[in-house]
PDB file of N, CA and C in Angstrom:
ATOM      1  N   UNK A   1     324.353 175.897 195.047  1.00  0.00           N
ATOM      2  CA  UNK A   1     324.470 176.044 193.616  1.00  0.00           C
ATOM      3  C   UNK A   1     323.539 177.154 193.184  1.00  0.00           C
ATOM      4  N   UNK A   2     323.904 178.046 192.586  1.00  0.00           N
ATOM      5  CA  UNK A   2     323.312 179.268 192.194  1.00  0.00           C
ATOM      6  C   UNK A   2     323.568 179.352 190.638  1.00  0.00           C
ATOM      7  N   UNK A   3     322.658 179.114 189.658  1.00  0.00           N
ATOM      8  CA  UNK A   3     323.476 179.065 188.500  1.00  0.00           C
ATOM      9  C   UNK A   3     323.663 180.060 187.715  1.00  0.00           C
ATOM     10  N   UNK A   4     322.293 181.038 187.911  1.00  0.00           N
ATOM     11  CA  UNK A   4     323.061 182.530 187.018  1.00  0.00           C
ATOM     12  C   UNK A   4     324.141 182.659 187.610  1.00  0.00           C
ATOM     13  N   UNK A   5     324.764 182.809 189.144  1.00  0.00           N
ATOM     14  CA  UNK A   5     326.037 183.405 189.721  1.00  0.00           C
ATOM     15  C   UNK A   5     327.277 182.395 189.125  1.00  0.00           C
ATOM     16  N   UNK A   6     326.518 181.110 189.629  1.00  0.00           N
ATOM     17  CA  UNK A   6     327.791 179.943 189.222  1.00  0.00           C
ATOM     18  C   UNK A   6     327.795 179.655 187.445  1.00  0.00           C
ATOM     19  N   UNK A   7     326.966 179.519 187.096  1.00  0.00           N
ATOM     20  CA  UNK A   7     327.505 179.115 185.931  1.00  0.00           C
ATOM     21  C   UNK A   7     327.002 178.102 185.501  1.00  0.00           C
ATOM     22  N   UNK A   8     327.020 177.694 184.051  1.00  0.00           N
ATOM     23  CA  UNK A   8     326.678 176.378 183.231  1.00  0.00           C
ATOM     24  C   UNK A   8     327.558 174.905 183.568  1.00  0.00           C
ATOM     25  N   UNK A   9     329.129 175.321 184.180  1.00  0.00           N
ATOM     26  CA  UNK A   9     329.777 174.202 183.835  1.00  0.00           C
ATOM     27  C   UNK A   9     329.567 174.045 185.444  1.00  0.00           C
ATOM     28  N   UNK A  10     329.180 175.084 186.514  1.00  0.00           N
ATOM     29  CA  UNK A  10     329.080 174.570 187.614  1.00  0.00           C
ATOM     30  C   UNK A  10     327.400 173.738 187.627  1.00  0.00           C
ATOM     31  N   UNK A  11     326.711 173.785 186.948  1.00  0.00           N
ATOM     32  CA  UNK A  11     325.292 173.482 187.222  1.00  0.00           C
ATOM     33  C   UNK A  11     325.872 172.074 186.652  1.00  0.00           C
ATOM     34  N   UNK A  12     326.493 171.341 185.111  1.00  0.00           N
ATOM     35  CA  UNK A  12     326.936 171.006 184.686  1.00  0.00           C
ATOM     36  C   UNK A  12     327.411 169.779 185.471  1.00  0.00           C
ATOM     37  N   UNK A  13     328.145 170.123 186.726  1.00  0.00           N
ATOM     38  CA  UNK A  13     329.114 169.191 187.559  1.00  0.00           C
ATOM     39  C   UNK A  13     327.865 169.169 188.285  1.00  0.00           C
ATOM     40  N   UNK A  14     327.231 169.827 188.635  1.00  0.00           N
ATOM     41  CA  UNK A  14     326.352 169.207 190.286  1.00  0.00           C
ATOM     42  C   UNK A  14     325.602 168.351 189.525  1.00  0.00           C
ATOM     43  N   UNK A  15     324.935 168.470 188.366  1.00  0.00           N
ATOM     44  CA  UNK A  15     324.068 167.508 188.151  1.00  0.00           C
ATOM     45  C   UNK A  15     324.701 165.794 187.787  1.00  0.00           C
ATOM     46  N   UNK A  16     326.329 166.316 187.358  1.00  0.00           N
ATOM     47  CA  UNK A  16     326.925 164.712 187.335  1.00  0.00           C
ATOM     48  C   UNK A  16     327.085 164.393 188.915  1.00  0.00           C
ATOM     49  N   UNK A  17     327.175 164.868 189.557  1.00  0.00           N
ATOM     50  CA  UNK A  17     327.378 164.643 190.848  1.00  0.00           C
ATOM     51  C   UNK A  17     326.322 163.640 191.208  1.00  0.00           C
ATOM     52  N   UNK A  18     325.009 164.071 191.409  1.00  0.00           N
ATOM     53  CA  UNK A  18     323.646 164.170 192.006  1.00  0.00           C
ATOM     54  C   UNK A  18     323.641 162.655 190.860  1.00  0.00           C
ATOM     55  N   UNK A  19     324.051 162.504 189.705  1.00  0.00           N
ATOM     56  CA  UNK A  19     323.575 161.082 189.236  1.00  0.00           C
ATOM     57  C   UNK A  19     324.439 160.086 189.509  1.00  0.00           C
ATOM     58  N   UNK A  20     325.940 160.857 190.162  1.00  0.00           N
ATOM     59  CA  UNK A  20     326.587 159.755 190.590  1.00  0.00           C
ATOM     60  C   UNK A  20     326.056 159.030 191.948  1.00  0.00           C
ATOM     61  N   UNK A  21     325.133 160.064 192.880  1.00  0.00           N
ATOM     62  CA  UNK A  21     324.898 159.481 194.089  1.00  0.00           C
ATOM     63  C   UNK A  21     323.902 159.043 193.984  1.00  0.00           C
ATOM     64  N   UNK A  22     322.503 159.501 192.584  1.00  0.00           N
ATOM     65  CA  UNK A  22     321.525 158.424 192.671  1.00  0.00           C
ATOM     66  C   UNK A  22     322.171 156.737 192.423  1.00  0.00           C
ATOM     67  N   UNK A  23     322.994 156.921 191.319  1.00  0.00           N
ATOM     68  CA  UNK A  23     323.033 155.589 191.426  1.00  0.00           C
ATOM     69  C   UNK A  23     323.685 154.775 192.366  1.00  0.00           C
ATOM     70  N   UNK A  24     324.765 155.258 193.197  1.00  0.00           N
ATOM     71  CA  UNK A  24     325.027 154.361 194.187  1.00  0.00           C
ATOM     72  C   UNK A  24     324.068 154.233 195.139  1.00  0.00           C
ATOM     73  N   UNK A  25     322.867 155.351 195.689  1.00  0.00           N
ATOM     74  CA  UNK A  25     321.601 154.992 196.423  1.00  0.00           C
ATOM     75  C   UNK A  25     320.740 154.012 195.899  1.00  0.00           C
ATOM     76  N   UNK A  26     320.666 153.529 194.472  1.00  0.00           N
ATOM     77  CA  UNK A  26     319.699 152.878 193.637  1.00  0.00           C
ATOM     78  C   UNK A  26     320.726 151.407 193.761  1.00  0.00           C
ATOM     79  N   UNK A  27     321.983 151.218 193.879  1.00  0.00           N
ATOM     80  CA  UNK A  27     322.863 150.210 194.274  1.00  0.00           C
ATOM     81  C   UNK A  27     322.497 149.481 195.518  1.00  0.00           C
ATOM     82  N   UNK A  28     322.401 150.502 196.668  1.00  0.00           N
ATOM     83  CA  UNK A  28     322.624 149.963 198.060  1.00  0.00           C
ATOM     84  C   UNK A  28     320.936 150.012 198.218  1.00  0.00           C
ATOM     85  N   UNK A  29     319.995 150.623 197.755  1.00  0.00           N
ATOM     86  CA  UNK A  29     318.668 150.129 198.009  1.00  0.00           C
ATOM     87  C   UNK A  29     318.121 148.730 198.598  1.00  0.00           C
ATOM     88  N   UNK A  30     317.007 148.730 199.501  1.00  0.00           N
ATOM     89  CA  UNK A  30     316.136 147.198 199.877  1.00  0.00           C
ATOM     90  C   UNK A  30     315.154 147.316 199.134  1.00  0.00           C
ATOM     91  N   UNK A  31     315.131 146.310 198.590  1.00  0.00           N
ATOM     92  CA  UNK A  31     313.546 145.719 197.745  1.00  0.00           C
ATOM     93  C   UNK A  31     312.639 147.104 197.646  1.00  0.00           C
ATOM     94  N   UNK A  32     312.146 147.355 199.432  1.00  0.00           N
ATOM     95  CA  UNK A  32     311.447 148.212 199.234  1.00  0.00           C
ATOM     96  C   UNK A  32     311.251 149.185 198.691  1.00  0.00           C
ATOM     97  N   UNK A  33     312.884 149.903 198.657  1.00  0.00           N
ATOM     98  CA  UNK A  33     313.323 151.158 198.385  1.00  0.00           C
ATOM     99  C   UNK A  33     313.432 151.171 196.843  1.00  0.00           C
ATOM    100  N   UNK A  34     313.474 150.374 196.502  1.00  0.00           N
ATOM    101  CA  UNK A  34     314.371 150.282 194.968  1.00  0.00           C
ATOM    102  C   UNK A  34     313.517 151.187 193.941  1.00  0.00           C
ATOM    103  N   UNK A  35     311.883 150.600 194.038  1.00  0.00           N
ATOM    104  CA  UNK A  35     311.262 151.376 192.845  1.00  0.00           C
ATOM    105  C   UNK A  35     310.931 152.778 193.573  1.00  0.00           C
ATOM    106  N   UNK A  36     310.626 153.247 194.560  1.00  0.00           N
ATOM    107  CA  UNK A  36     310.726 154.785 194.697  1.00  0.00           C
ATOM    108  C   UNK A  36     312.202 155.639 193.776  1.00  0.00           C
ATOM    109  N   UNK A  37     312.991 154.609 194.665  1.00  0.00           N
ATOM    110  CA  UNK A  37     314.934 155.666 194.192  1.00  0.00           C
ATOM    111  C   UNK A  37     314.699 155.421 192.792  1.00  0.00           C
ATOM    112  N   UNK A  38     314.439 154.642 192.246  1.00  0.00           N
ATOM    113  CA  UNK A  38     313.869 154.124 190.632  1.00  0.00           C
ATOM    114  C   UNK A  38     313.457 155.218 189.625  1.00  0.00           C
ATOM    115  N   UNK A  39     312.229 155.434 190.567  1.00  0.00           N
ATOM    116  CA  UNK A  39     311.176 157.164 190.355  1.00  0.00           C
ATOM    117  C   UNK A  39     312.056 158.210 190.066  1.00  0.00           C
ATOM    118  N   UNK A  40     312.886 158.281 190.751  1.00  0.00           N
ATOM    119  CA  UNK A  40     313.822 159.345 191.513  1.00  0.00           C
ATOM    120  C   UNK A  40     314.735 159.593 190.250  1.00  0.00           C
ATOM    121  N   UNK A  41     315.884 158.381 189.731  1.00  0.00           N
ATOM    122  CA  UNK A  41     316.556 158.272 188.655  1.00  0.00           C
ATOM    123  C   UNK A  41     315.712 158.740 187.633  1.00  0.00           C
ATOM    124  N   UNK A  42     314.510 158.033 187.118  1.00  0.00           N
ATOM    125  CA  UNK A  42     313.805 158.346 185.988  1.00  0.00           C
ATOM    126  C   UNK A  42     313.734 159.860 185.681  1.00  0.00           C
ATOM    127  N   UNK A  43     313.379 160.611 186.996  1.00  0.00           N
ATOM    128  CA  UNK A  43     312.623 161.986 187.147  1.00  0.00           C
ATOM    129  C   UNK A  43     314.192 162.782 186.820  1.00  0.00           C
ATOM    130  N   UNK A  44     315.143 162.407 187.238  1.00  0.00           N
ATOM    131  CA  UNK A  44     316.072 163.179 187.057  1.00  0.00           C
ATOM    132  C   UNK A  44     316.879 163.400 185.744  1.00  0.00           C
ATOM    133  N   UNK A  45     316.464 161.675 184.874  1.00  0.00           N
ATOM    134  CA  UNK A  45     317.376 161.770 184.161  1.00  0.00           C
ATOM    135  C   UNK A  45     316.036 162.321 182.655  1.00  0.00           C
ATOM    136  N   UNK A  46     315.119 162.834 183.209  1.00  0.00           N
ATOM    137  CA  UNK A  46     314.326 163.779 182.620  1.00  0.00           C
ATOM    138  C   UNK A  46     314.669 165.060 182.809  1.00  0.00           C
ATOM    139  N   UNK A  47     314.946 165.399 183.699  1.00  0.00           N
ATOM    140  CA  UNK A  47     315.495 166.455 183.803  1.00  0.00           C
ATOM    141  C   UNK A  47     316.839 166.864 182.795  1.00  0.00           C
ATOM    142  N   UNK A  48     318.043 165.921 182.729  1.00  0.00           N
ATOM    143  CA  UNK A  48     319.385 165.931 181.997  1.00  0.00           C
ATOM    144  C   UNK A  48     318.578 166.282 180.597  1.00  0.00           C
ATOM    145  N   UNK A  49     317.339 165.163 180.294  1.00  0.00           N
ATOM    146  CA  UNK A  49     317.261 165.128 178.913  1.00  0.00           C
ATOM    147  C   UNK A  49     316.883 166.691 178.722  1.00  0.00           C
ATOM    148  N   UNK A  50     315.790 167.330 179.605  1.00  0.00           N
ATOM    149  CA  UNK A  50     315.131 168.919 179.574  1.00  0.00           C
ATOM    150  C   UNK A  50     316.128 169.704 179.422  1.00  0.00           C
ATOM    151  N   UNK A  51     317.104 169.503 180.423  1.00  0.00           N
ATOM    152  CA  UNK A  51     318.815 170.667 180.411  1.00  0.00           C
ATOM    153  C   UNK A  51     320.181 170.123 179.721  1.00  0.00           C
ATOM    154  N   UNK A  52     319.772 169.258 178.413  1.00  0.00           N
ATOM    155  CA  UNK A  52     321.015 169.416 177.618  1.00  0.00           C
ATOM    156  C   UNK A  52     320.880 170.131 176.897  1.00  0.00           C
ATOM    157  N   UNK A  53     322.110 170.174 176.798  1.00  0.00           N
ATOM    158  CA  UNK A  53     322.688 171.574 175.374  1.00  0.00           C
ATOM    159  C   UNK A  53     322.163 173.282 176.060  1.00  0.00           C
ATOM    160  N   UNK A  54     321.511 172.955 177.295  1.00  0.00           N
ATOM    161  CA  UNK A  54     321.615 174.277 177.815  1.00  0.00           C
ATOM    162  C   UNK A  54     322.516 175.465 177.749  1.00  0.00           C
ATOM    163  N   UNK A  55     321.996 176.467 177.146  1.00  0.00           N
ATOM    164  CA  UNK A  55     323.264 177.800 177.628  1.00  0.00           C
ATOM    165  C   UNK A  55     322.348 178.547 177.785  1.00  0.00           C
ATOM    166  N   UNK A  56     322.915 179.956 177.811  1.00  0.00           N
ATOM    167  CA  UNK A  56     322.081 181.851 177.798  1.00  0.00           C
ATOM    168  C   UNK A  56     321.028 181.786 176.984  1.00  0.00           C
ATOM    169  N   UNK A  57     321.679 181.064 175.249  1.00  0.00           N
ATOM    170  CA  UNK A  57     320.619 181.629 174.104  1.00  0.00           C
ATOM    171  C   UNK A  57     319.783 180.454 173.760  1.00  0.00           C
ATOM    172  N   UNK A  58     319.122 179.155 175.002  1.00  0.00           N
ATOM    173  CA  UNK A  58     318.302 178.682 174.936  1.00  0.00           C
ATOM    174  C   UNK A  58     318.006 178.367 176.130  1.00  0.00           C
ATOM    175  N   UNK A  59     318.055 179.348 176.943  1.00  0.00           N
ATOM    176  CA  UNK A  59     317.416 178.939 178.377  1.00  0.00           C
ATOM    177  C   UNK A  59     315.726 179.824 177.948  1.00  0.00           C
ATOM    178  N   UNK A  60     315.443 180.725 177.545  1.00  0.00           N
ATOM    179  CA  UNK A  60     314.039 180.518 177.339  1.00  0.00           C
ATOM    180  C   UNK A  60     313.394 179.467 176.531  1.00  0.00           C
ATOM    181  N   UNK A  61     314.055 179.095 175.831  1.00  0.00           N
ATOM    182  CA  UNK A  61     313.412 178.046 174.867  1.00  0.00           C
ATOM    183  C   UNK A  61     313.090 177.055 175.961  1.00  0.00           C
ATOM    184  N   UNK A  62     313.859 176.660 176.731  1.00  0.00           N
ATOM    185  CA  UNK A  62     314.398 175.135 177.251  1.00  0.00           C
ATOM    186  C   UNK A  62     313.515 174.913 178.905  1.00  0.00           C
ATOM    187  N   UNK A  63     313.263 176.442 179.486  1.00  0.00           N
ATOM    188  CA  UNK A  63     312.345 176.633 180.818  1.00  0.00           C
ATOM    189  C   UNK A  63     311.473 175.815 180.946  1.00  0.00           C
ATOM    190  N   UNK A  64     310.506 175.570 179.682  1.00  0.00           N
ATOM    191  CA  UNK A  64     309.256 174.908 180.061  1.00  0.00           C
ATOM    192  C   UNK A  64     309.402 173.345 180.687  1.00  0.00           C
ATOM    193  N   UNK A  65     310.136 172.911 179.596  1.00  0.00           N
ATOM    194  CA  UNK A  65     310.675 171.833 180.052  1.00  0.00           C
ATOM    195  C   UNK A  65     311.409 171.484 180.996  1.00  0.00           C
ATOM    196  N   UNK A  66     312.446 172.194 181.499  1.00  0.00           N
ATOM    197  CA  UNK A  66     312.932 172.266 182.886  1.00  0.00           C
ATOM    198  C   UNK A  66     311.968 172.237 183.780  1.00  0.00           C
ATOM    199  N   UNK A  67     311.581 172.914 183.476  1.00  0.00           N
ATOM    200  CA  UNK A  67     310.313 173.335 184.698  1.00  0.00           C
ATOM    201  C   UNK A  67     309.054 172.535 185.237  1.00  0.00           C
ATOM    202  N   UNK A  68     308.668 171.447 183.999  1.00  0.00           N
ATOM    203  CA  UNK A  68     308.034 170.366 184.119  1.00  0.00           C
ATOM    204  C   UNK A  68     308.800 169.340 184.488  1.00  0.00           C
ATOM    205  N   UNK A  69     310.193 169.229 184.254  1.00  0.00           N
ATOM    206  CA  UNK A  69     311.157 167.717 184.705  1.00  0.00           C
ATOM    207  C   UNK A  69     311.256 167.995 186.145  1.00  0.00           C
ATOM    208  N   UNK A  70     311.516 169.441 186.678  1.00  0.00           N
ATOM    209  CA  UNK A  70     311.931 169.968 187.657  1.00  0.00           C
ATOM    210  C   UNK A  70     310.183 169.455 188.740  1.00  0.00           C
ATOM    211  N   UNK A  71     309.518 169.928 188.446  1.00  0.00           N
ATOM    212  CA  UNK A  71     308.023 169.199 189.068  1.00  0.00           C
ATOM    213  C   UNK A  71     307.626 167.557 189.107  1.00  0.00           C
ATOM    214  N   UNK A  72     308.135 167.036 188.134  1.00  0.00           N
ATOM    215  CA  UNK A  72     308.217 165.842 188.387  1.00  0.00           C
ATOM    216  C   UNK A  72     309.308 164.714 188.847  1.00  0.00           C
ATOM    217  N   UNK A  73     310.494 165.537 189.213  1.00  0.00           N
ATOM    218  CA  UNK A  73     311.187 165.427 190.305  1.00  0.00           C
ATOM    219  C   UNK A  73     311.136 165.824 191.674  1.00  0.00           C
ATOM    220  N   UNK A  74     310.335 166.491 191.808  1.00  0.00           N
ATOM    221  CA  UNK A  74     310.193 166.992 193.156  1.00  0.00           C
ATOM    222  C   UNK A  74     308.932 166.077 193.990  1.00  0.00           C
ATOM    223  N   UNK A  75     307.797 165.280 192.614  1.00  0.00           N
ATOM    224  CA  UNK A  75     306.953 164.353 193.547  1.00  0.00           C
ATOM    225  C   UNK A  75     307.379 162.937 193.401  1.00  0.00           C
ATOM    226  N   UNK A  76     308.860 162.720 192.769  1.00  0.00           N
ATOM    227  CA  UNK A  76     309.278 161.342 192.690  1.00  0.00           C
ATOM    228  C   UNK A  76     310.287 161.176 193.855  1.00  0.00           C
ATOM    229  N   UNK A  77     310.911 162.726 194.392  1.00  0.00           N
ATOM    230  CA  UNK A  77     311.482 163.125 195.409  1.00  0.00           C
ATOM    231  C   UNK A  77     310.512 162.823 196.980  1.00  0.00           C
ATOM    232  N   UNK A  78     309.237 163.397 196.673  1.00  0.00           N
ATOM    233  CA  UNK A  78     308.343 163.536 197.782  1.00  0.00           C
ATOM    234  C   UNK A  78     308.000 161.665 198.023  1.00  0.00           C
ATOM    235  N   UNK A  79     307.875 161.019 196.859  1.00  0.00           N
ATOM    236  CA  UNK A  79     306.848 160.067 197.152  1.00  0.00           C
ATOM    237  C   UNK A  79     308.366 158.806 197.445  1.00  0.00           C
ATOM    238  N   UNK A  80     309.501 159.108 197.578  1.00  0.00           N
ATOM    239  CA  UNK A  80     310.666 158.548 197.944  1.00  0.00           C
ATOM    240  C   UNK A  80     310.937 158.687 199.497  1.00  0.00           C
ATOM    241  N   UNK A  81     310.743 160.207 199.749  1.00  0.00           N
ATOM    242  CA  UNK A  81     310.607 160.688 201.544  1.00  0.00           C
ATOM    243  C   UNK A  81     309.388 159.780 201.836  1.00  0.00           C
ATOM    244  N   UNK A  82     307.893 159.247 201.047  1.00  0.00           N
ATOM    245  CA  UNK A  82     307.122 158.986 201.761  1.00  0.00           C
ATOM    246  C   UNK A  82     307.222 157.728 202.350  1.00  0.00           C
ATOM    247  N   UNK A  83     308.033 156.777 201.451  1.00  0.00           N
ATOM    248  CA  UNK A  83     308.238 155.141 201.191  1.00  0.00           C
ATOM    249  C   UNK A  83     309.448 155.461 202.349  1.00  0.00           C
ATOM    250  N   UNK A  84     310.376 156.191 202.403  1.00  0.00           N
ATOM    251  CA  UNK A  84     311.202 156.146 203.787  1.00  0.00           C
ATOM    252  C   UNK A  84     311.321 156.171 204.967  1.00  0.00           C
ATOM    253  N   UNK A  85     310.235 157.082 205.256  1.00  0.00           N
ATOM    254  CA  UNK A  85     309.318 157.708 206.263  1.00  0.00           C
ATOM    255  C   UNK A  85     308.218 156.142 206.925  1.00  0.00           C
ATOM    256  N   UNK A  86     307.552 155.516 205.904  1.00  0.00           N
ATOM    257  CA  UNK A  86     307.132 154.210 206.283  1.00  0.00           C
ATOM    258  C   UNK A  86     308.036 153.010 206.708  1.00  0.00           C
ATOM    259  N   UNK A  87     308.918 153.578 206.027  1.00  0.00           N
ATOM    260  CA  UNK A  87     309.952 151.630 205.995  1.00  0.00           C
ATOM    261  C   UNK A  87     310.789 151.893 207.452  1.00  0.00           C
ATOM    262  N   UNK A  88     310.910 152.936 208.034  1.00  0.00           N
ATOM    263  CA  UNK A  88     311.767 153.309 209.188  1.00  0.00           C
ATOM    264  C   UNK A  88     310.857 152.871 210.165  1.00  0.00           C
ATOM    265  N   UNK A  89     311.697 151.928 210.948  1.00  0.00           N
ATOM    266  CA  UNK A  89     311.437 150.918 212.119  1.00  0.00           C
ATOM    267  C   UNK A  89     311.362 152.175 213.309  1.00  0.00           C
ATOM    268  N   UNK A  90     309.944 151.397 214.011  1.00  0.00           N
ATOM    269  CA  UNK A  90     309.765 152.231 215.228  1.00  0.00           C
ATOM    270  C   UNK A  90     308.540 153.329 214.803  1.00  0.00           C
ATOM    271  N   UNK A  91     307.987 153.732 213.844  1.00  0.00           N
ATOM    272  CA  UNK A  91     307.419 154.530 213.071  1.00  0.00           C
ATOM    273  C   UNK A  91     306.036 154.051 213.165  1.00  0.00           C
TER     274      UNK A  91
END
């Protein structure tokens, strides 16, 4: 996904995508898993709230905030690899 190249309605679809598969991961979760993927939903659907109504003539307005949802998805992301990384048998 490249979105200056692709586009708004392609950024648009990946991100319905990406919440259709958190939630079936947040479905099939164990106990353990649940509040990390939890993190994960929250962080993202911070993100939706940062990139609605996105276009051209408010993507500077709208960066900062992207850019902070986008960081706090990436350690609700990290601290999800970390809880996975533990719960995997043999480890």
């Amino acid at each position: 996904m490249k979105p200056l190249q692709d586009g708004l309605a392609a950024l648009t679809t990946a991100m319905a995508d990406v919440k259709t598969s958190l939630g079936a991961a947040a479905a099939s979760a164990s106990a353990a898993l649940k509040p990390a993927v939890e993190g994960v939903k929250t962080a993202f659907s911070e993100l939706e709230t940062a990139a609605s109504g996105l276009s051209a003539d408010t993507l500077r307005q709208q960066a900062p905030a992207i850019n902070t949802a986008l960081r706090q998805l990436g350690t609700a992301t990290a601290t999800l690899a970390t809880t996975l990384t533990r719960s995997c048998p043999g480890r």
